[in-house]
N, C-alpha and C. Protein backbone atom coordinates (compact mmCIF):
# COMPACT_ATOMS: atom_id res chain seq x y z
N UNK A 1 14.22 31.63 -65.37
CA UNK A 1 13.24 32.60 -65.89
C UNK A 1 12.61 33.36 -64.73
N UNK A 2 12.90 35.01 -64.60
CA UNK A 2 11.85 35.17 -63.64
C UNK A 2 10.29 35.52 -63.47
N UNK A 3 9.87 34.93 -62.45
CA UNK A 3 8.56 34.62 -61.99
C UNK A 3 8.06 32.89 -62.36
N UNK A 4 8.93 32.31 -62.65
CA UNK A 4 8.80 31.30 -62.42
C UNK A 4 8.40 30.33 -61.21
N UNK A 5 8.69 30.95 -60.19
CA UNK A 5 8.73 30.55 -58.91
C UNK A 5 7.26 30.82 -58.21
N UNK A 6 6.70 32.15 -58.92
CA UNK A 6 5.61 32.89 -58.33
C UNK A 6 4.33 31.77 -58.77
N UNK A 7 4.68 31.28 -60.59
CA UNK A 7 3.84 30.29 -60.71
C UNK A 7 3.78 29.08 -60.50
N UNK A 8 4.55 28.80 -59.93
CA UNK A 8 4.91 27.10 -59.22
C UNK A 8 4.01 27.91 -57.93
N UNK A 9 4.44 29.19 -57.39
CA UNK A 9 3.32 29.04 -56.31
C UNK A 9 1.72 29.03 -55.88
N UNK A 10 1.47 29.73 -57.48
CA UNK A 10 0.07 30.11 -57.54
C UNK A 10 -0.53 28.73 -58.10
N UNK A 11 0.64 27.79 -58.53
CA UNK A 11 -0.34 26.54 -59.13
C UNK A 11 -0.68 25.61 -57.94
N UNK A 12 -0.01 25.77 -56.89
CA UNK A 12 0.36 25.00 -55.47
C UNK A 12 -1.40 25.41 -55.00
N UNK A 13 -1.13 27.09 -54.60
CA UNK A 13 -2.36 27.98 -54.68
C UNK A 13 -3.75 27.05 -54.91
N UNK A 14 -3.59 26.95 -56.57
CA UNK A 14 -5.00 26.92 -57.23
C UNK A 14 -5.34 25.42 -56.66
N UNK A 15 -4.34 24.19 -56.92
CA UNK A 15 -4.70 23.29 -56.13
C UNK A 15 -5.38 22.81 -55.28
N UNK A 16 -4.79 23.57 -54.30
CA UNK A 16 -5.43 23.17 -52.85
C UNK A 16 -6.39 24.02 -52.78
N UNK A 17 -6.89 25.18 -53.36
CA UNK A 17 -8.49 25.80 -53.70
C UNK A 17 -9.17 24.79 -53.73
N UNK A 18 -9.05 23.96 -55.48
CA UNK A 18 -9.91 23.32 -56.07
C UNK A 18 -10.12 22.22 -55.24
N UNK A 19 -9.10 21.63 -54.32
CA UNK A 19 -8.77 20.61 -53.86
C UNK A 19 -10.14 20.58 -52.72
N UNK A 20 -10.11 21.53 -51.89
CA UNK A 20 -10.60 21.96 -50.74
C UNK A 20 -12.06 21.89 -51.02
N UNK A 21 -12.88 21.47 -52.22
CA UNK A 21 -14.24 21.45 -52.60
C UNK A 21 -14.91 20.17 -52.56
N UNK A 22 -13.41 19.63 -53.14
CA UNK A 22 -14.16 18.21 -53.66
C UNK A 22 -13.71 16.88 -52.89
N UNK A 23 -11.87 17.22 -52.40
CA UNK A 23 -11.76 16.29 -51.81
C UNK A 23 -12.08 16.24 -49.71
N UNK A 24 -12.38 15.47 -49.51
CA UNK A 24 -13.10 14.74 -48.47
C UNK A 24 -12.20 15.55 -47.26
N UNK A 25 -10.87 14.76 -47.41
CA UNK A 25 -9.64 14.77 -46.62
C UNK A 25 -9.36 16.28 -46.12
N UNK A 26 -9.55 17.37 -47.33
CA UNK A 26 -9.23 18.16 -47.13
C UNK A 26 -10.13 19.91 -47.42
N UNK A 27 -11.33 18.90 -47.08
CA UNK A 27 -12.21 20.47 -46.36
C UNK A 27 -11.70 20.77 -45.03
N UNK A 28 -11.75 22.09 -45.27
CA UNK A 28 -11.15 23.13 -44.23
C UNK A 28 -12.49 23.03 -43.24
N UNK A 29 -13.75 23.08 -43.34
CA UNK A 29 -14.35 23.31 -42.85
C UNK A 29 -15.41 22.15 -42.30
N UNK A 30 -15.61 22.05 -40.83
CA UNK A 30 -16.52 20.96 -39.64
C UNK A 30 -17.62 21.25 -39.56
N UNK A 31 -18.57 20.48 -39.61
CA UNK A 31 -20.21 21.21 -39.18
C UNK A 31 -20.24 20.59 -38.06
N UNK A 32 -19.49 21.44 -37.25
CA UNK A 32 -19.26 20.99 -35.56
C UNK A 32 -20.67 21.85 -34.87
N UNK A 33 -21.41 20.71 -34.02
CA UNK A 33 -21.08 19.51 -33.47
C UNK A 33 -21.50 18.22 -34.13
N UNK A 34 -21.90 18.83 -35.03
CA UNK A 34 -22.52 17.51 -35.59
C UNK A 34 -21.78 16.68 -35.69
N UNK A 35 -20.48 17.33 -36.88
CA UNK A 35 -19.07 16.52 -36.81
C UNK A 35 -18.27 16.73 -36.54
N UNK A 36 -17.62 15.89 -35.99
CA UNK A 36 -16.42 16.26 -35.36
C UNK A 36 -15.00 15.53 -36.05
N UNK A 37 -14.05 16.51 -36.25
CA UNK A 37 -12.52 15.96 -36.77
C UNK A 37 -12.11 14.60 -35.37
N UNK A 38 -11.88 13.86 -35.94
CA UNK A 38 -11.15 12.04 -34.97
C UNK A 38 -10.17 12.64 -34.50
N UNK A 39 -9.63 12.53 -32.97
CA UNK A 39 -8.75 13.18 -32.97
C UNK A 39 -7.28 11.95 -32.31
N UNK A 40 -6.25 12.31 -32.80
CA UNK A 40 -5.05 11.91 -32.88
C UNK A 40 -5.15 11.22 -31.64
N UNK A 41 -4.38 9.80 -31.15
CA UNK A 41 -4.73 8.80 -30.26
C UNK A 41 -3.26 9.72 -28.79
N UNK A 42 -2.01 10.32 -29.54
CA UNK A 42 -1.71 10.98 -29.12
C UNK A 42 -2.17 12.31 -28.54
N UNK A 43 -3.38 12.38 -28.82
CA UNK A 43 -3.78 14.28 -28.37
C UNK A 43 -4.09 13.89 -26.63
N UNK A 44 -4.14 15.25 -26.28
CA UNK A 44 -3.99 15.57 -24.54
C UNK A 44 -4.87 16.74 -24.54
N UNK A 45 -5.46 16.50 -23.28
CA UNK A 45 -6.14 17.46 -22.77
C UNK A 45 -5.91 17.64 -21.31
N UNK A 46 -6.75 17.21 -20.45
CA UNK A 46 -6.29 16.89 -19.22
C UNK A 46 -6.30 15.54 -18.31
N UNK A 47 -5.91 15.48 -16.98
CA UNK A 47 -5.54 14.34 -16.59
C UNK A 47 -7.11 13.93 -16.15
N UNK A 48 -7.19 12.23 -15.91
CA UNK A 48 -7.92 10.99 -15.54
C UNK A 48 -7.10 10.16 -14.59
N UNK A 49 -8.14 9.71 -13.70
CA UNK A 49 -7.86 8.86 -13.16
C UNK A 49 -8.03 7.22 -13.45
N UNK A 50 -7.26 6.21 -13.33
CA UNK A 50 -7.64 5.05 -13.82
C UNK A 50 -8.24 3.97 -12.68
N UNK A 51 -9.42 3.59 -13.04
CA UNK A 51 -9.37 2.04 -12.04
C UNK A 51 -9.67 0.97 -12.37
N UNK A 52 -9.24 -0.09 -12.18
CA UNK A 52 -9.70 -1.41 -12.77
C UNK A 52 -10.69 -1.87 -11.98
N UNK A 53 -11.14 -3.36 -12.76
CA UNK A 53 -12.78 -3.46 -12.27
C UNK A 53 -13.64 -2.87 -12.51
N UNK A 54 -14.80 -3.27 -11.83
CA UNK A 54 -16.11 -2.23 -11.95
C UNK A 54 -16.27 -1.31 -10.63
N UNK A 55 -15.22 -1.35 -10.18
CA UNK A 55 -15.74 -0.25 -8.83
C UNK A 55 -14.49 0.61 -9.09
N UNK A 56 -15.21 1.54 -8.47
CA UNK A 56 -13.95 2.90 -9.03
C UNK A 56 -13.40 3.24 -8.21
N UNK A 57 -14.16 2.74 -6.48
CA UNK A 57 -13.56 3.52 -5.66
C UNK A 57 -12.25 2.25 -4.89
N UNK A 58 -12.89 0.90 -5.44
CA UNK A 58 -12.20 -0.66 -4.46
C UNK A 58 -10.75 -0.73 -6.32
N UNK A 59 -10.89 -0.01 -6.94
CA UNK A 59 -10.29 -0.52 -8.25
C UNK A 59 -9.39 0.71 -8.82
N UNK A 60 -9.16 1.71 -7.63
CA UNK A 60 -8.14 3.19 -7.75
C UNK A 60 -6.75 2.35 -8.20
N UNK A 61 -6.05 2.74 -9.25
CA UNK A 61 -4.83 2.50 -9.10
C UNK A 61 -3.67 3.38 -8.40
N UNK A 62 -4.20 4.71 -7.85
CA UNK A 62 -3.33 5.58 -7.44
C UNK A 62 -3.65 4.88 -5.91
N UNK A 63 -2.24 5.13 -5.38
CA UNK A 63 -2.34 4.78 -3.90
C UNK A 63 -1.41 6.09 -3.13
N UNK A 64 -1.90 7.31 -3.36
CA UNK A 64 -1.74 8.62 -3.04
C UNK A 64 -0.41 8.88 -2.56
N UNK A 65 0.55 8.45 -3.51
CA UNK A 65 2.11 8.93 -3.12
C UNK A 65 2.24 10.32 -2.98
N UNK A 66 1.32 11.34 -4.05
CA UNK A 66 1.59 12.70 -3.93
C UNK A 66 2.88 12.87 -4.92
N UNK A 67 3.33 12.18 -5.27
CA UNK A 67 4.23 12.77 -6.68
C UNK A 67 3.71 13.70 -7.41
N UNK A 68 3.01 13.57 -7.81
CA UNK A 68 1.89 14.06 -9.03
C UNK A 68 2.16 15.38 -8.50
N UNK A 69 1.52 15.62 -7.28
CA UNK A 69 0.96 16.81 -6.55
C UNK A 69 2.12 17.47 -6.68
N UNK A 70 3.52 17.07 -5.96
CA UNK A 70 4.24 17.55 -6.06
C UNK A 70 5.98 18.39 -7.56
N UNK A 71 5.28 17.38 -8.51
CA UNK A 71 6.06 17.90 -9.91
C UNK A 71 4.94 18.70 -10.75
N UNK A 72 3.68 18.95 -9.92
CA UNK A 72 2.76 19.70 -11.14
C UNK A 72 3.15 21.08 -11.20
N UNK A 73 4.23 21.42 -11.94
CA UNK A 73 4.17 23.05 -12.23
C UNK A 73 3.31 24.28 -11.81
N UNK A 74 2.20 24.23 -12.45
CA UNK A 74 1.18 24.83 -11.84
C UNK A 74 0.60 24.66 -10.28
N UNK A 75 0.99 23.28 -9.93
CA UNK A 75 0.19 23.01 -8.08
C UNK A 75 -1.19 23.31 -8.31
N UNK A 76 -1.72 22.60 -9.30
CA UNK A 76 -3.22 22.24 -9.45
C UNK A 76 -3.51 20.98 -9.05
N UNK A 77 -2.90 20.11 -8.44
CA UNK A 77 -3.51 18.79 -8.04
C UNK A 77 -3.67 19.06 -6.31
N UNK A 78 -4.21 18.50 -5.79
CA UNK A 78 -4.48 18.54 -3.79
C UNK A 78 -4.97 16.67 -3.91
N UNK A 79 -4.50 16.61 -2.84
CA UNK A 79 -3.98 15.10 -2.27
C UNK A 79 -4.40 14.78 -1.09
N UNK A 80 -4.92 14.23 -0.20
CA UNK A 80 -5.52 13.40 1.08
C UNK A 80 -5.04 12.41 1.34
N UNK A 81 -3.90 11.88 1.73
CA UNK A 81 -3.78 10.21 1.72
C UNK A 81 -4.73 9.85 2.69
N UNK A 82 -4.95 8.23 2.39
CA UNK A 82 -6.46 7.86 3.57
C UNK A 82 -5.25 7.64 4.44
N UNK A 83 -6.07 7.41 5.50
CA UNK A 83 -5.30 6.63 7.12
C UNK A 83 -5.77 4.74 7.40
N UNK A 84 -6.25 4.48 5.99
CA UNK A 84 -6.26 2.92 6.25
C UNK A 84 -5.69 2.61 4.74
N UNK A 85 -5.82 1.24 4.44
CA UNK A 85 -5.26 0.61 3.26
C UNK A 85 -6.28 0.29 3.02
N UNK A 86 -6.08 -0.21 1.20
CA UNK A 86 -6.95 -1.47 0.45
C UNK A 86 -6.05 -2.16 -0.12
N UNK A 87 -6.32 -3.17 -0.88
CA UNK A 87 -5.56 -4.28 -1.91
C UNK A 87 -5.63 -3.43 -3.18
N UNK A 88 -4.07 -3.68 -4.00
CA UNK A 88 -4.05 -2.68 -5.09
C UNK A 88 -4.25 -4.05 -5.84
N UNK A 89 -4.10 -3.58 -7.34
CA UNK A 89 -3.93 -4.88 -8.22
C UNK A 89 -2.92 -5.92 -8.24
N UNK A 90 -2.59 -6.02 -7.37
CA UNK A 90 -1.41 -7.31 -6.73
C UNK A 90 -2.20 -7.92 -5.53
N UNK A 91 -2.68 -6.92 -4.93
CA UNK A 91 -3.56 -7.60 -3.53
C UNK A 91 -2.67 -7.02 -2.62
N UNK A 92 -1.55 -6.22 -2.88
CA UNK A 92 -0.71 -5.98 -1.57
C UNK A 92 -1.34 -4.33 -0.87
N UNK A 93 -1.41 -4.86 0.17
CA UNK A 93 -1.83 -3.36 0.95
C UNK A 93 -1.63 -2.34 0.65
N UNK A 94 -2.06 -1.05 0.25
CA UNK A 94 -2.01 0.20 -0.29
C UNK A 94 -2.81 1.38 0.19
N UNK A 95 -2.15 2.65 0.71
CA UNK A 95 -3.39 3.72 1.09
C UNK A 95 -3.64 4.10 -0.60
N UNK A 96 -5.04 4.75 -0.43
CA UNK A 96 -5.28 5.48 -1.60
C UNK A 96 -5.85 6.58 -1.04
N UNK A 97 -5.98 7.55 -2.24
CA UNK A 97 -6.74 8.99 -1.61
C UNK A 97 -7.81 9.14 -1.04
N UNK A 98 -8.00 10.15 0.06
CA UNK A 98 -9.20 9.64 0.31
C UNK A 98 -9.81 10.80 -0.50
N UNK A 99 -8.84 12.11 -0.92
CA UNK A 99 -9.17 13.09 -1.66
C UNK A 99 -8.46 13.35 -2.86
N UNK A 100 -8.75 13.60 -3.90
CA UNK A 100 -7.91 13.84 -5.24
C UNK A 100 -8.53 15.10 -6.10
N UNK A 101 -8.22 16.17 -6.17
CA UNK A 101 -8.63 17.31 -6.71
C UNK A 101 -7.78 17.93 -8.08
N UNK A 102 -8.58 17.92 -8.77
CA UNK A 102 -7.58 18.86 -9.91
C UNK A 102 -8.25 19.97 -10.49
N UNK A 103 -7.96 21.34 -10.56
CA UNK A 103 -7.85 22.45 -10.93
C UNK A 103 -7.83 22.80 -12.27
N UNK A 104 -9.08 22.20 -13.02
CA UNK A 104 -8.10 22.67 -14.75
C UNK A 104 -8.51 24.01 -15.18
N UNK A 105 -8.69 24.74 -14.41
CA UNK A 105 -8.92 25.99 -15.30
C UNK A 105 -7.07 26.42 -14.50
N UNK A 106 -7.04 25.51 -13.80
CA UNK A 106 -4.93 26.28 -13.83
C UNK A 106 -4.35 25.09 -14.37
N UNK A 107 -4.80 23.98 -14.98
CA UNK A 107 -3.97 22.60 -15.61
C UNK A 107 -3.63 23.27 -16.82
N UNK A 108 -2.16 23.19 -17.01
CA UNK A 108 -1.59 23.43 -18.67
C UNK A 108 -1.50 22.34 -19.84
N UNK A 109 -1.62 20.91 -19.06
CA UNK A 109 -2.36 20.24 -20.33
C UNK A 109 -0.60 19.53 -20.31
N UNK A 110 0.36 19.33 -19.62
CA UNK A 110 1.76 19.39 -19.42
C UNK A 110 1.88 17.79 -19.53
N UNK A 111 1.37 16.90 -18.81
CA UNK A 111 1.77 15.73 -18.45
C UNK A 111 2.46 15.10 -17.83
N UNK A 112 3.34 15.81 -17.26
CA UNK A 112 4.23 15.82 -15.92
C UNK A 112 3.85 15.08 -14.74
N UNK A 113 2.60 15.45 -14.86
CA UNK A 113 2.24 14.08 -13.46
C UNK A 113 1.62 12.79 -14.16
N UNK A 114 1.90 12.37 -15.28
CA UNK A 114 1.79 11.09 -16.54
C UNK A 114 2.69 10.42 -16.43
N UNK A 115 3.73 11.58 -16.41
CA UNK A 115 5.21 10.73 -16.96
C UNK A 115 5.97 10.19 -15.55
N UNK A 116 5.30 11.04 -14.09
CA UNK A 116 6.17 10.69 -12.78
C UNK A 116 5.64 9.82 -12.46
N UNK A 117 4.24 9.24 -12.92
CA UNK A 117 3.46 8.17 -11.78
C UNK A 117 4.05 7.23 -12.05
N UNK A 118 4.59 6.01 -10.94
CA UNK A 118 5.76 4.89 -10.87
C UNK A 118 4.16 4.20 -11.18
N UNK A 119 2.73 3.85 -11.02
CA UNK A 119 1.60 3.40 -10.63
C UNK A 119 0.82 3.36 -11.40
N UNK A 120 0.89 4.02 -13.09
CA UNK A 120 0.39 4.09 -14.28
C UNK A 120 -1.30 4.30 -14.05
N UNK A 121 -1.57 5.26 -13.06
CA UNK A 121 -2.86 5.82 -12.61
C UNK A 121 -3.58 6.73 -13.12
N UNK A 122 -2.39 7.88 -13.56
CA UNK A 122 -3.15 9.00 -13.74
C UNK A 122 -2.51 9.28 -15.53
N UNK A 123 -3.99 9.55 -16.60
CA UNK A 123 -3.58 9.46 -17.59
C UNK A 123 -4.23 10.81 -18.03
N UNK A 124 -3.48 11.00 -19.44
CA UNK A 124 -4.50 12.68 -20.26
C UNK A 124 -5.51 12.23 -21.01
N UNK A 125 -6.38 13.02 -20.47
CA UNK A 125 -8.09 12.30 -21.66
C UNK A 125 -7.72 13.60 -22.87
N UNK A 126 -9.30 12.92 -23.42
CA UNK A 126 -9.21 13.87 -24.70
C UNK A 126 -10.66 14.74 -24.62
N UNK A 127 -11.15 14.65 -23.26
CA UNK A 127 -12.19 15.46 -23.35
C UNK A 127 -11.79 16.91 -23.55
N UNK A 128 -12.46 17.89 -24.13
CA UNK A 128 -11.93 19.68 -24.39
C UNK A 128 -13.55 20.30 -23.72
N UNK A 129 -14.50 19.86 -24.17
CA UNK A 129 -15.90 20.01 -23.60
C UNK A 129 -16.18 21.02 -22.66
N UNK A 130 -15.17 21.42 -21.57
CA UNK A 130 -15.68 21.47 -20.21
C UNK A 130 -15.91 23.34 -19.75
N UNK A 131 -16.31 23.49 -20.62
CA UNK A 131 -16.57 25.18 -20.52
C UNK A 131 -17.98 25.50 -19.26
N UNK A 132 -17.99 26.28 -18.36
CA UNK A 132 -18.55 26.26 -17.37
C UNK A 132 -18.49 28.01 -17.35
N UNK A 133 -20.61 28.12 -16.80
CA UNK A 133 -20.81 29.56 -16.33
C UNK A 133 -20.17 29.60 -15.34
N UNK A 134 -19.29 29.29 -14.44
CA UNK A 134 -18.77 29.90 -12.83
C UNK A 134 -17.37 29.19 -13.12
N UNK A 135 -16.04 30.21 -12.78
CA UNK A 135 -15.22 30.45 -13.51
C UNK A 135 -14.67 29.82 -12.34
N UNK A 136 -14.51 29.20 -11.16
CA UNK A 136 -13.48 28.97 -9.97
C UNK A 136 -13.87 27.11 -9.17
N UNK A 137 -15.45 27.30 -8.87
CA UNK A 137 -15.53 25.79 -8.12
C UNK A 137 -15.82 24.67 -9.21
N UNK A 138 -16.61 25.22 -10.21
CA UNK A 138 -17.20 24.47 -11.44
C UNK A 138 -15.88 23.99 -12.11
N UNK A 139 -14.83 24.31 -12.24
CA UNK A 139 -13.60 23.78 -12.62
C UNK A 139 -12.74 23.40 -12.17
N UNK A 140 -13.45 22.75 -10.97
CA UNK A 140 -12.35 22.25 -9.55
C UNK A 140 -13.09 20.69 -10.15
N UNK A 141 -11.98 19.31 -10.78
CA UNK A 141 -12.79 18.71 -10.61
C UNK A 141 -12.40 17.45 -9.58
N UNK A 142 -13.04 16.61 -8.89
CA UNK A 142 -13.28 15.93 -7.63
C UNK A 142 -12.76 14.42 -8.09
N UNK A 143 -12.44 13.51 -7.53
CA UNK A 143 -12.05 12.27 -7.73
C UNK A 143 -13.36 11.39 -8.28
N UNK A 144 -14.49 11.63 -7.70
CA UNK A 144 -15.36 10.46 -8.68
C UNK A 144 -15.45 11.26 -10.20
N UNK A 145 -15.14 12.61 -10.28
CA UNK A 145 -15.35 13.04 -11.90
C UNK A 145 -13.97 12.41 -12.35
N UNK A 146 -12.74 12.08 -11.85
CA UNK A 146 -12.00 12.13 -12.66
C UNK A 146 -11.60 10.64 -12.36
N UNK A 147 -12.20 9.90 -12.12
CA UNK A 147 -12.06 8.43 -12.45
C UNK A 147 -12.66 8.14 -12.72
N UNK A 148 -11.41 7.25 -14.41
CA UNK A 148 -12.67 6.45 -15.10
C UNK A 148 -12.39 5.22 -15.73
N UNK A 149 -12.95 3.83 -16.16
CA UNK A 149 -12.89 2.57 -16.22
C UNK A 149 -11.23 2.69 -17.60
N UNK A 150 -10.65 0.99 -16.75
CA UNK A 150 -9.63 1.17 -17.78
C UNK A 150 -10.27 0.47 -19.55
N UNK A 151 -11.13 0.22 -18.75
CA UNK A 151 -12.18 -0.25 -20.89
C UNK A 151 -12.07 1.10 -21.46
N UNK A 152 -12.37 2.17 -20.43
CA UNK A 152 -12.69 3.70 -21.10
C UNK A 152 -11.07 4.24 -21.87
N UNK A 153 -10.15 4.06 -21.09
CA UNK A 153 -8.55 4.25 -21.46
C UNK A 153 -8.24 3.47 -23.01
N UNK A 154 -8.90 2.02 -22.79
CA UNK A 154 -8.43 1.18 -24.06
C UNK A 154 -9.28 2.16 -25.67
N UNK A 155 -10.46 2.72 -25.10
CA UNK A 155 -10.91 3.12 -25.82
C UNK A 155 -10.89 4.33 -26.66
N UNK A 156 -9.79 5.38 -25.91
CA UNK A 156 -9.56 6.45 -26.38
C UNK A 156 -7.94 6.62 -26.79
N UNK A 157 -6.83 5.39 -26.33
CA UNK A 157 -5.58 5.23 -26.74
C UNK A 157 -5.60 3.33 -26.47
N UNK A 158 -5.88 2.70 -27.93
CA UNK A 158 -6.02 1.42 -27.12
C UNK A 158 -4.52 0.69 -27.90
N UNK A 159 -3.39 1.85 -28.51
CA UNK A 159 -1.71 1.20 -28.41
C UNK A 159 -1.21 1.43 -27.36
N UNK A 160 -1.83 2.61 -26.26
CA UNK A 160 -1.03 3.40 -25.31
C UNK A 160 -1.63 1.93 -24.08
N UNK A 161 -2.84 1.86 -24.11
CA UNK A 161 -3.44 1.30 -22.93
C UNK A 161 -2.75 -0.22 -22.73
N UNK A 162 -2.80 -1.13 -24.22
CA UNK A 162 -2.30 -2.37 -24.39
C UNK A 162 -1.03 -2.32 -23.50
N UNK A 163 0.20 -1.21 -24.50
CA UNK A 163 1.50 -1.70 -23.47
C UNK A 163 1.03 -1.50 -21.97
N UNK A 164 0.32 -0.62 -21.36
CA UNK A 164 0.50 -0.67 -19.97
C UNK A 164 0.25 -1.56 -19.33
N UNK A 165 -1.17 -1.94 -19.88
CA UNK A 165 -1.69 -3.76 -19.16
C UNK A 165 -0.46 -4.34 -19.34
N UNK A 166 0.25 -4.77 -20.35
CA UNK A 166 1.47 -5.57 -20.70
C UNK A 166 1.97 -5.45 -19.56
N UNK A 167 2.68 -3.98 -19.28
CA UNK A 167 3.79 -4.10 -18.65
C UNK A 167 3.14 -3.79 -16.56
N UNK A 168 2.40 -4.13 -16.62
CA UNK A 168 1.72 -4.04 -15.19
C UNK A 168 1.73 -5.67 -14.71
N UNK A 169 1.27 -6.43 -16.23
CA UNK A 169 0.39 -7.83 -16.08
C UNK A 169 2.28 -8.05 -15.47
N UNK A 170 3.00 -7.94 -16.20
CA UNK A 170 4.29 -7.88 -15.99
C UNK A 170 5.13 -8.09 -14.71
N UNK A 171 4.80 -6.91 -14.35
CA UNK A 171 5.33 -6.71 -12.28
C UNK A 171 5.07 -6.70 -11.53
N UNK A 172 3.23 -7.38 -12.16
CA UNK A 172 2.51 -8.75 -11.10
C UNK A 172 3.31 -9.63 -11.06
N UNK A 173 3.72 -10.35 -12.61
CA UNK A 173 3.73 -11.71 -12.37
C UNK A 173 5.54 -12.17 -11.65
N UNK A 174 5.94 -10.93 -11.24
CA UNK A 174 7.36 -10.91 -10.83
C UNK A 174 7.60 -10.82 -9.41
N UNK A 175 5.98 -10.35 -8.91
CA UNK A 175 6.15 -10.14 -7.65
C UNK A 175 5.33 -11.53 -7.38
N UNK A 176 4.93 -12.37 -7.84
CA UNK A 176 4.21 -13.80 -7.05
C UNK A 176 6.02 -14.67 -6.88
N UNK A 177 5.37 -15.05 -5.46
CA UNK A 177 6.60 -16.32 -4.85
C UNK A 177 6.74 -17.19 -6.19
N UNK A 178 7.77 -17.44 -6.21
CA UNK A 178 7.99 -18.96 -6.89
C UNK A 178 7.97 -20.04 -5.68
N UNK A 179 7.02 -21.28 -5.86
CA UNK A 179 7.34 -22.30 -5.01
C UNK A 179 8.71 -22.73 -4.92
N UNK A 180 8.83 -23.31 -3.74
CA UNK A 180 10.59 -23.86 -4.14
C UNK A 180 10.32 -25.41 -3.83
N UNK A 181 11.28 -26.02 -4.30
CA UNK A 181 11.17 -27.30 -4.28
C UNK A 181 11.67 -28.09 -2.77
N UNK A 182 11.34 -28.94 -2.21
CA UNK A 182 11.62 -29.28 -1.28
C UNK A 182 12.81 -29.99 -0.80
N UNK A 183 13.48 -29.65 0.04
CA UNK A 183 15.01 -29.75 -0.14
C UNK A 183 15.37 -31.34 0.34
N UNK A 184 16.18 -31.46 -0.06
CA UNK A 184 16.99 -32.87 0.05
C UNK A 184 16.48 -34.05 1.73
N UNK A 185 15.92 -34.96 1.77
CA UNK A 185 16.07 -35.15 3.52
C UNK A 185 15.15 -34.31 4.13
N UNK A 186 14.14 -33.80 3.86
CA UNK A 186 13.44 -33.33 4.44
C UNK A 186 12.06 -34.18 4.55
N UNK A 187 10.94 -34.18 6.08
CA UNK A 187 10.11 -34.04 6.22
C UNK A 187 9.17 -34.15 5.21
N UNK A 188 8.16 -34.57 4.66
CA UNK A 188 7.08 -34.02 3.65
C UNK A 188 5.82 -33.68 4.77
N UNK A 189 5.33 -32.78 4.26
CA UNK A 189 4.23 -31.85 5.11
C UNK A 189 2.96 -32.72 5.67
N UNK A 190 2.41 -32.82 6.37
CA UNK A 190 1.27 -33.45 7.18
C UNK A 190 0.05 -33.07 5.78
N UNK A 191 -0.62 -34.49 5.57
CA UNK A 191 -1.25 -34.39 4.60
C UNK A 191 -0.89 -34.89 3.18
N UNK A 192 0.37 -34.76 2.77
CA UNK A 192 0.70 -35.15 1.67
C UNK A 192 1.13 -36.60 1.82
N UNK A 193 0.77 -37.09 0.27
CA UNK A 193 1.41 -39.04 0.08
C UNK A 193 2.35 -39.36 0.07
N UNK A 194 2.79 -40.13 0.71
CA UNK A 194 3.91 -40.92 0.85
C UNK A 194 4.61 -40.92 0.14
N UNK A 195 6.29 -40.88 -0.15
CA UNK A 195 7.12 -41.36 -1.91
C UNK A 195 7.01 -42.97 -1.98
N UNK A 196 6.24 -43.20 -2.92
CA UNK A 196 6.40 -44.35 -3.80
C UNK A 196 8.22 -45.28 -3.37
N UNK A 197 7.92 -46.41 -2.73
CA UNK A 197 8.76 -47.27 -2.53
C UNK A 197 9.29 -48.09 -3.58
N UNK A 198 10.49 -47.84 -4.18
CA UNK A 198 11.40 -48.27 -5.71
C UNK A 198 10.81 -50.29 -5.52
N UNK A 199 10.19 -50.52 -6.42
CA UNK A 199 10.17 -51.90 -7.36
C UNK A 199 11.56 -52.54 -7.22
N UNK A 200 11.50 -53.75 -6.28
CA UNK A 200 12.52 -54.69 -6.45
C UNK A 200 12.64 -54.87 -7.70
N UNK A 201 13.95 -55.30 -7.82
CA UNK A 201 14.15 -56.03 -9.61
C UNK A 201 14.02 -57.48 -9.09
N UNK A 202 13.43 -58.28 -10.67
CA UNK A 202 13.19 -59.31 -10.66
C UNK A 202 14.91 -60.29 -10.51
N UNK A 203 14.12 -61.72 -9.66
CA UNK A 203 15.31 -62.31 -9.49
C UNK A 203 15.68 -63.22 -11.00
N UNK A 204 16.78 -63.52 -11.09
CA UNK A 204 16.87 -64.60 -12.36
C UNK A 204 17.40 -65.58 -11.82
């Protein structure tokens, strides 16, 4: 029949009119800021830095390879490696930055330096907020702005954050020695007890 089609569309139409009043899900319209739409655990904005612990500066997980710096499309990240070490989350010696800069009024929001870090350091927040009167230094932002606690990470992706602890707690526990057992005929170490001398058997 024709125009059949036109009213399958206008009933689609009237629907989601009527729909748009009453149901919850699907007002079009936010009384932002008051409220704000939840936003997707997947959404991106720009990059963060991560550190564990309570110190941000002894608890950096980046130990300034400069990857980042170097696959960012744009070349909005700048890099300092220090000239001494700290203990990373293994305890093994590590430089970290002594400078870390990012540029987001030139960041495209890409993730490219997410997906290269071997060091699971640098992650995308979901802040959008950051609108600023001065269009060039005010959007330069500095390493203590852009590090922030990994409680804060669990809290804004806490399926994304879980696997990473997982797989970090992971290639800690791969890099601790295994003791080895002490070999055949050997010595026992100064300090340790004696082996237990075997129980005659009884005579009959």
């Amino acid at each position: 029949m024709i125009g059949t089609g036109i009213l399958k569309g206008m009933a689609v139409t009237a629907r989601n009119f009527v729909g748009s009043y009453f149901e919850k899900d699907r007002l079009i319209t936010v009384q932002y800021p008051e409220e704000r739409t939840p936003l997707a655990e997947n959404y991106r904005n720009f990059p963060f830095l991560i550190y564990d612990t309570d110190d941000a500066e002894a608890g950096l997980r980046c130990v300034a390879c400069k990857i980042c710096e170097k696959e960012c499309p744009p070349q909005c990240i700048y890099i300092i490696k220090s000239e001494d070490k700290k203990p990373d989350y293994m305890g093994k010696p590590q430089f970290y930055p002594a400078v870390f800069d990012i540029d987001i009024s030139v960041c495209m929001s890409c993730q490219i330096c997410v997906e290269v870090c071997p060091f699971e350091a640098i992650k995308m927040d979901k802040v959008f907020e950051l609108s600023r009167r001065e269009r060039f230094d005010a959007l330069l932002q500095r390493k203590s702005e852009l590090s922030k606690s990994n409680t804060y990470y669990h809290s804004i992706c806490p399926t994304e954050a879980a696997e990473v602890d997982a797989k970090l707690a992971e290639a800690a526990a791969k890099k601790k020695p295994t003791p080895r057992p002490p070999a055949a005929g050997s010595t026992p170490a100064a300090g340790s007890a004696p082996a237990a001398e075997p129980t005659p058997a009884p005579v009959t």
